[in-house]
Protein backbone atom coordinates (compact mmCIF):
# COMPACT_ATOMS: atom_id res chain seq x y z
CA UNK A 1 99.69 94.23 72.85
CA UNK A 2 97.52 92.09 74.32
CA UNK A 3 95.46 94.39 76.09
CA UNK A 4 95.17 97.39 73.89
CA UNK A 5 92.15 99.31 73.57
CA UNK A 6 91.17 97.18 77.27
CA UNK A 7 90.74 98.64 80.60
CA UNK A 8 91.82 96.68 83.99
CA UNK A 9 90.68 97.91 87.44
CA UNK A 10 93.01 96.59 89.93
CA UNK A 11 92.75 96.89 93.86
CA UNK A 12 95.54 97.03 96.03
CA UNK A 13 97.61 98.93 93.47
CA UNK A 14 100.14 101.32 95.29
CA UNK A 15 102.55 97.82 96.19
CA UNK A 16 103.44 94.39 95.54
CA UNK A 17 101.62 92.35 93.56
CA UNK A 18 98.93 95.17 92.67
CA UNK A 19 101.50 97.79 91.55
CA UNK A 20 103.38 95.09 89.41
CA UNK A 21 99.75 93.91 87.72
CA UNK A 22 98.84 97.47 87.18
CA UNK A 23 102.13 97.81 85.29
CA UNK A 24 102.11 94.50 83.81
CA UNK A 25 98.59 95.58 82.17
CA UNK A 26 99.79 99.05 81.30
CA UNK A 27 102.82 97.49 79.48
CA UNK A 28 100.68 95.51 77.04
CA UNK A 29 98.44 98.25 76.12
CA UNK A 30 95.70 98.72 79.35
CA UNK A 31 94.44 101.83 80.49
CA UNK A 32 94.61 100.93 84.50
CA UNK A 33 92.44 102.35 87.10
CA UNK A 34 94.62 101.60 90.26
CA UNK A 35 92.84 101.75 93.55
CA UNK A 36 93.69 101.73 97.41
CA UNK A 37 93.38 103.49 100.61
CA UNK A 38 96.96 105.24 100.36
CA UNK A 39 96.69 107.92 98.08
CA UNK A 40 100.56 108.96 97.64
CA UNK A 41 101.44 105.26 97.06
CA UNK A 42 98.82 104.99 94.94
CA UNK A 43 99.75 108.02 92.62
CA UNK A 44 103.10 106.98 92.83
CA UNK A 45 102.14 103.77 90.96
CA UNK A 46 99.59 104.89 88.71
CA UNK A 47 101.99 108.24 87.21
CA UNK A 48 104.45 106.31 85.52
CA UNK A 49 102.18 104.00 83.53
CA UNK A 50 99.73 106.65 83.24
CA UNK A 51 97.25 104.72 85.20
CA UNK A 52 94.41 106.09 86.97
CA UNK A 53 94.40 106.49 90.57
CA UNK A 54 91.06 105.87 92.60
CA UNK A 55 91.66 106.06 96.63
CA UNK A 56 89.42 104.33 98.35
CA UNK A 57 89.11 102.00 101.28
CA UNK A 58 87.18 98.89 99.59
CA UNK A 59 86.06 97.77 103.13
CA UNK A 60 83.53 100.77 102.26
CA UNK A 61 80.42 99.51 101.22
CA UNK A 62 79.69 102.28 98.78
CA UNK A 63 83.70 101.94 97.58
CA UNK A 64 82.69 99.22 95.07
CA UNK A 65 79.74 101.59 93.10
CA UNK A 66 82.64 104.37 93.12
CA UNK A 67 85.09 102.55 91.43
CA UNK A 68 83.53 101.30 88.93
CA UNK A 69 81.37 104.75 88.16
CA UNK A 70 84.75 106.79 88.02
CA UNK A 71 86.41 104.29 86.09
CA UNK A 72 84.05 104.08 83.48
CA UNK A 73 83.77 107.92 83.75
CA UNK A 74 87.09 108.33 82.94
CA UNK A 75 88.34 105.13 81.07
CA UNK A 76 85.15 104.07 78.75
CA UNK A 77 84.26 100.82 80.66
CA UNK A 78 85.71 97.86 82.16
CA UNK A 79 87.34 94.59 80.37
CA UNK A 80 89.36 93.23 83.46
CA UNK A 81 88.81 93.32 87.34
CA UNK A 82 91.95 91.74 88.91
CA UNK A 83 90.80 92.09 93.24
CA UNK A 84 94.57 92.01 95.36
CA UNK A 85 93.43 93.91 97.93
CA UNK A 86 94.43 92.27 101.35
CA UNK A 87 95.00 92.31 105.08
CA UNK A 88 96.49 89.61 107.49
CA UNK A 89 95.84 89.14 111.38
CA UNK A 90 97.30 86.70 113.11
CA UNK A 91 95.13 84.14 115.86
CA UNK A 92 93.74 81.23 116.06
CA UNK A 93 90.61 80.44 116.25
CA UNK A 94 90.59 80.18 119.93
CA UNK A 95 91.81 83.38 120.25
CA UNK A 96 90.74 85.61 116.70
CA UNK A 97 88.98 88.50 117.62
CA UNK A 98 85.63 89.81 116.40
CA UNK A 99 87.21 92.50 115.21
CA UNK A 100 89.95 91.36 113.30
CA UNK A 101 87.38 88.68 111.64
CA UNK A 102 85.31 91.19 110.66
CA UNK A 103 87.82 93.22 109.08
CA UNK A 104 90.00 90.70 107.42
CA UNK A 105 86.50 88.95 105.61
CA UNK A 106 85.15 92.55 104.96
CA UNK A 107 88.22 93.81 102.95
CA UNK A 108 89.72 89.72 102.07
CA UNK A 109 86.44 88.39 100.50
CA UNK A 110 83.12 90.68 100.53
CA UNK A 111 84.95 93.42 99.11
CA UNK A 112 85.71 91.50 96.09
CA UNK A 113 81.79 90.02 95.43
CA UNK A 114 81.11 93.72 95.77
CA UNK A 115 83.49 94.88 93.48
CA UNK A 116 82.59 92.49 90.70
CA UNK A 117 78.77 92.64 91.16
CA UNK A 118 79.15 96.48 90.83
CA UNK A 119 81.14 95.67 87.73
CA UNK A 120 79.73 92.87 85.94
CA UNK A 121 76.91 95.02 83.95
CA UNK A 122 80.32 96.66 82.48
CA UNK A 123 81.72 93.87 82.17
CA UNK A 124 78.84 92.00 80.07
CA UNK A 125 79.55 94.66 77.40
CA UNK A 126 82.87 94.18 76.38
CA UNK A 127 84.03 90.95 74.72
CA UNK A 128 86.84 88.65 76.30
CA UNK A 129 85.68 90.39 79.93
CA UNK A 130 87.57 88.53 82.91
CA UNK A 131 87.81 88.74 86.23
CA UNK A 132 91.37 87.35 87.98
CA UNK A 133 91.05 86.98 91.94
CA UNK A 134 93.77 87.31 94.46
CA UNK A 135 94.28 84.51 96.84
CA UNK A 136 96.87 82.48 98.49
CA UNK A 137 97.98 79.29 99.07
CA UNK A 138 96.83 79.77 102.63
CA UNK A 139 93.12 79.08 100.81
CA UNK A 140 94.41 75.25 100.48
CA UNK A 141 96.75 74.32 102.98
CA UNK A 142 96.16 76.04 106.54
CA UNK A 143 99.30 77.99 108.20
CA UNK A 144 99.33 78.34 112.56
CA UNK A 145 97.38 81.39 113.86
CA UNK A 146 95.72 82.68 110.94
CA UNK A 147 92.28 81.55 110.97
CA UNK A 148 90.24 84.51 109.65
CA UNK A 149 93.27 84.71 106.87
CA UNK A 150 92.70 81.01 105.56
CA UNK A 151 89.22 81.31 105.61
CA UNK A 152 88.97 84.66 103.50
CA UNK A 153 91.56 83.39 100.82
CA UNK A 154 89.87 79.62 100.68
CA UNK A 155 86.62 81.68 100.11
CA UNK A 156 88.38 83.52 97.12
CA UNK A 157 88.86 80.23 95.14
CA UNK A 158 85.48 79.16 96.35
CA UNK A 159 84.11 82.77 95.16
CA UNK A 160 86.20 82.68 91.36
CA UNK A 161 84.32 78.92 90.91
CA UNK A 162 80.81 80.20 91.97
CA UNK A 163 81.28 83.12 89.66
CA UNK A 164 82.81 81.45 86.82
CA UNK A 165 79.71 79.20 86.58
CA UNK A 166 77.12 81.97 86.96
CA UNK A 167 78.87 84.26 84.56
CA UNK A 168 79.79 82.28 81.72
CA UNK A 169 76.43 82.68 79.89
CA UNK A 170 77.53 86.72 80.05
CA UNK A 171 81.09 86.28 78.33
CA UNK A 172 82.83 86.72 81.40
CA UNK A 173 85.64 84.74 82.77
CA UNK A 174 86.58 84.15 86.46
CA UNK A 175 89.86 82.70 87.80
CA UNK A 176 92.09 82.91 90.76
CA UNK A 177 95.72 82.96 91.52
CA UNK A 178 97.24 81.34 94.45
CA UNK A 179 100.31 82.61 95.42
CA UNK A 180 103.01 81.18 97.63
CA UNK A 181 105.95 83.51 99.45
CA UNK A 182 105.99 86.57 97.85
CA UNK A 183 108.69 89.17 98.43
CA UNK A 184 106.53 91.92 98.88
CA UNK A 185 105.76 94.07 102.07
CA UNK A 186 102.84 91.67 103.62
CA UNK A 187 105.98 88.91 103.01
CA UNK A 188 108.42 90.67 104.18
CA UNK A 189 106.31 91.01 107.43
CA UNK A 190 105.68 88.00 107.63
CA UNK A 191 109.46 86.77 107.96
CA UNK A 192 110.09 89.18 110.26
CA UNK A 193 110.08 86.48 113.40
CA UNK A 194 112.18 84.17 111.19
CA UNK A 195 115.09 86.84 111.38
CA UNK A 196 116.10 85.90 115.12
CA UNK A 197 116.14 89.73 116.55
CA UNK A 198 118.24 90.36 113.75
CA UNK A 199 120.81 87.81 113.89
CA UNK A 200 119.62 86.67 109.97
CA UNK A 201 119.25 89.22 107.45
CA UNK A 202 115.99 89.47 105.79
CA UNK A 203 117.02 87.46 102.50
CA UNK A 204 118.62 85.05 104.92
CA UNK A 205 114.97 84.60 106.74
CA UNK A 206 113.20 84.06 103.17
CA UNK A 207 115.84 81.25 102.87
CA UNK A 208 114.48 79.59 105.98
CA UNK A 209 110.50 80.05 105.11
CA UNK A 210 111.30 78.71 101.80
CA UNK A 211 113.55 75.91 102.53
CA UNK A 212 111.05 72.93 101.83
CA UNK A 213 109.63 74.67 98.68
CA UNK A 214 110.94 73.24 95.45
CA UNK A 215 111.92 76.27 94.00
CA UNK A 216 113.84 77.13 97.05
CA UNK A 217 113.07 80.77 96.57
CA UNK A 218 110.07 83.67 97.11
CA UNK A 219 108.89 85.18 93.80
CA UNK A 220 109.14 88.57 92.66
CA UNK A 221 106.00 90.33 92.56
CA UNK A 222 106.45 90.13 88.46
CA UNK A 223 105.78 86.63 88.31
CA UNK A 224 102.58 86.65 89.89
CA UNK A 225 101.69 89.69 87.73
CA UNK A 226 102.61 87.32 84.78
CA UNK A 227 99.93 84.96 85.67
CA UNK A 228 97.52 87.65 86.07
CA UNK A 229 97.85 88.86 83.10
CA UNK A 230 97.86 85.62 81.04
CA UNK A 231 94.56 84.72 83.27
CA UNK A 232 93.14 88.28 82.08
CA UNK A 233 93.88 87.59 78.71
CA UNK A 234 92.62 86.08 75.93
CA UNK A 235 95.45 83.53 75.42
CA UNK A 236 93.41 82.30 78.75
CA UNK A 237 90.08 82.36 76.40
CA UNK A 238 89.05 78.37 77.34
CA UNK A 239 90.26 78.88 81.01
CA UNK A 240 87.73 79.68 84.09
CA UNK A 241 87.21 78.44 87.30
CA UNK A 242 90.73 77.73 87.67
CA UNK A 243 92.83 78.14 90.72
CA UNK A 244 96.39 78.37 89.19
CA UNK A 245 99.03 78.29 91.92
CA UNK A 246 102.14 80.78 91.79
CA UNK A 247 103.91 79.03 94.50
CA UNK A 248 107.38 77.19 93.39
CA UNK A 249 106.02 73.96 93.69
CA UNK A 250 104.93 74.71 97.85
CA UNK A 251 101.38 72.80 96.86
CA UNK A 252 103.31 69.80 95.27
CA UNK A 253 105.31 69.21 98.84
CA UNK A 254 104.22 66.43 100.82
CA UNK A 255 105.73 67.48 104.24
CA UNK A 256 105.28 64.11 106.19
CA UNK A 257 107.73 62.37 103.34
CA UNK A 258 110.17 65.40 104.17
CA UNK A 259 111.67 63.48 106.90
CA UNK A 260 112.65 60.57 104.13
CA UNK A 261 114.51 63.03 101.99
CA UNK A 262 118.16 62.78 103.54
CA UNK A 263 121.31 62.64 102.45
C-alpha cells in the first residue's frame, strides 16, 4: 500500500483521468479529497472509494484556500496534490477570444499555482510530499487552432520545473505528466470531426487520430493514473522536475520522415 496513512487532493475528479487517479490513490491506501464543479459526478466518484467530495469551480480565486482548509478539516493534511483540472477552446491566435483566453489560463494554469501555494504549508509537514501536474503533449508540440490550450499546458511543465526547484529545500516533489490521446470525454470530443457526420464510428475515428502514433492506440484513463501515482509516490523519491510523457510514443514521431515510411 503505497499510499497508506497519505492523503491526495485531486482536481478534476468526477471523469477521466481525475476519477481514475482518485481511484488509483484510493486503491493503494489514500484517503482522496476529489474536487470539481459537478457535484453529482463528483459524488459519484468519490462514494465508491470512499473519497471525499469538495465541489468547487477552481477558476474561483478563493476555491484554492477552500480546498485545502476542508481537506485538512476532514482528512488530517495533505501528502499529494495531483491538478487535472482542464478546459479546451479551440482558435488560433488570430482569432482566440479574450474570453476564452482568460478562461482556459484561469482554470488550465493559475488555478494550479493557486492550488499548490495554498497547499504547500501542508505539504512541508508531511514527509515524501509531492505534487504531480496535469498537462499534455499539446505543452511540446503545437496542434491547429488551439492557442490558449498549448500555451496553458506548455506553462504546466514550465510551472512543475519552477516549483520543483523552489520546493526541494521543503521535501516536496514536483512533476508533470504529459499525456497523448486519451479516451476520455475531452478526447472523445475532440474526435468528434474525425467521425465524418457519422460515417466512422467513434473507435473507428480514434483509429484515424492515432494512426502515426507508435502505439497505434489512445490510452485508457488507467494508464495515465498509473504514472500519477508512481510520480506521487515514493518509488519516484529521486524524481522532480520531470515531464514524463504518457503518449504511445506520439513525442518520439518525427512526422516529416513519415512520408519515407512506405511499403
Amino acid at each position: 500500500m503505497r499510499f497508506g496513512g497519505k492523503v491526495a487532493i485531486v482536481t478534476g475528479g468526477g471523469s477521466g483521468i481525475g476519477a481514475a487517479t482518485a481511484r488509483r490513490l484510493a486503491d493503494e491506501g489514500a484517503a482522496v479529497a476529489l474536487v470539481g464543479r459537478r457535484e453529482d459526478r463528483l459524488r459519484a466518484a468519490a462514494d465508491p472509494i470512499g473519497g471525499l467530495a469538495v465541489p468547487a469551480d477552481v477558476a474561483d480565486p478563493a476555491s484554492a484556500d477552500a480546498v485545502v482548509e476542508r481537506t485538512v478539516e476532514h482528512l488530517g493534511g495533505i501528502d499529494v496534490v495531483v491538478v487535472n483540472a482542464g478546459v479546451g477552446f479551440g482558435g488560433s491566435v488570430a482569432d482566440v477570444t479574450d474570453d476564452h483566453w482568460r478562461t482556459t489560463l484561469d482554470v488550465n494554469l493559475t488555478a494550479a499555482m493557486r492550488l499548490v501555494r495554498a497547499a504547500v504549508p501542508s505539504l512541508a509537514e508531511r514527509p515524501g510530499a509531492a505534487i504531480v501536474l496535469v498537462s499534455s503533449v499539446s505543452g511540446v508540440v503545437a496542434a491547429p487552432s488551439s492557442a490558449a490550450y498549448v500555451a496553458s499546458k506548455a506553462g504546466l511543465i514550465a510551472l512543475a520545473s519552477s516549483m520543483a526547484v523552489d520546493l526541494a529545500p521543503r521535501g516536496i516533489r514536483a512533476n508533470a505528466v504529459v499525456p497523448g490521446w486519451i479516451r476520455t470525454e475531452m478526447g472523445d470530443d475532440a474526435v468528434t470531426e474525425l467521425r465524418d457526420d457519422g460515417r466512422r464510428t467513434l473507435d473507428e475515428a480514434y483509429e484515424v487520430a492515432t494512426a502515426a502514433i507508435p502505439l497505434r492506440r489512445a490510452a485508457a484513463p488507467e494508464e495515465v493514473a498509473a504514472c500519477i501515482a508512481f510520480l506521487a509516490s515514493d518509488d519516484a523519491s529521486y524524481v522532480t522536475g520531470a515531464a514524463l510523457a504518457v503518449d504511445g510514443g506520439l513525442l518520439a514521431v518525427d512526422p516529416g520522415a513519415l512520408a519515407f515510411d512506405r511499403p
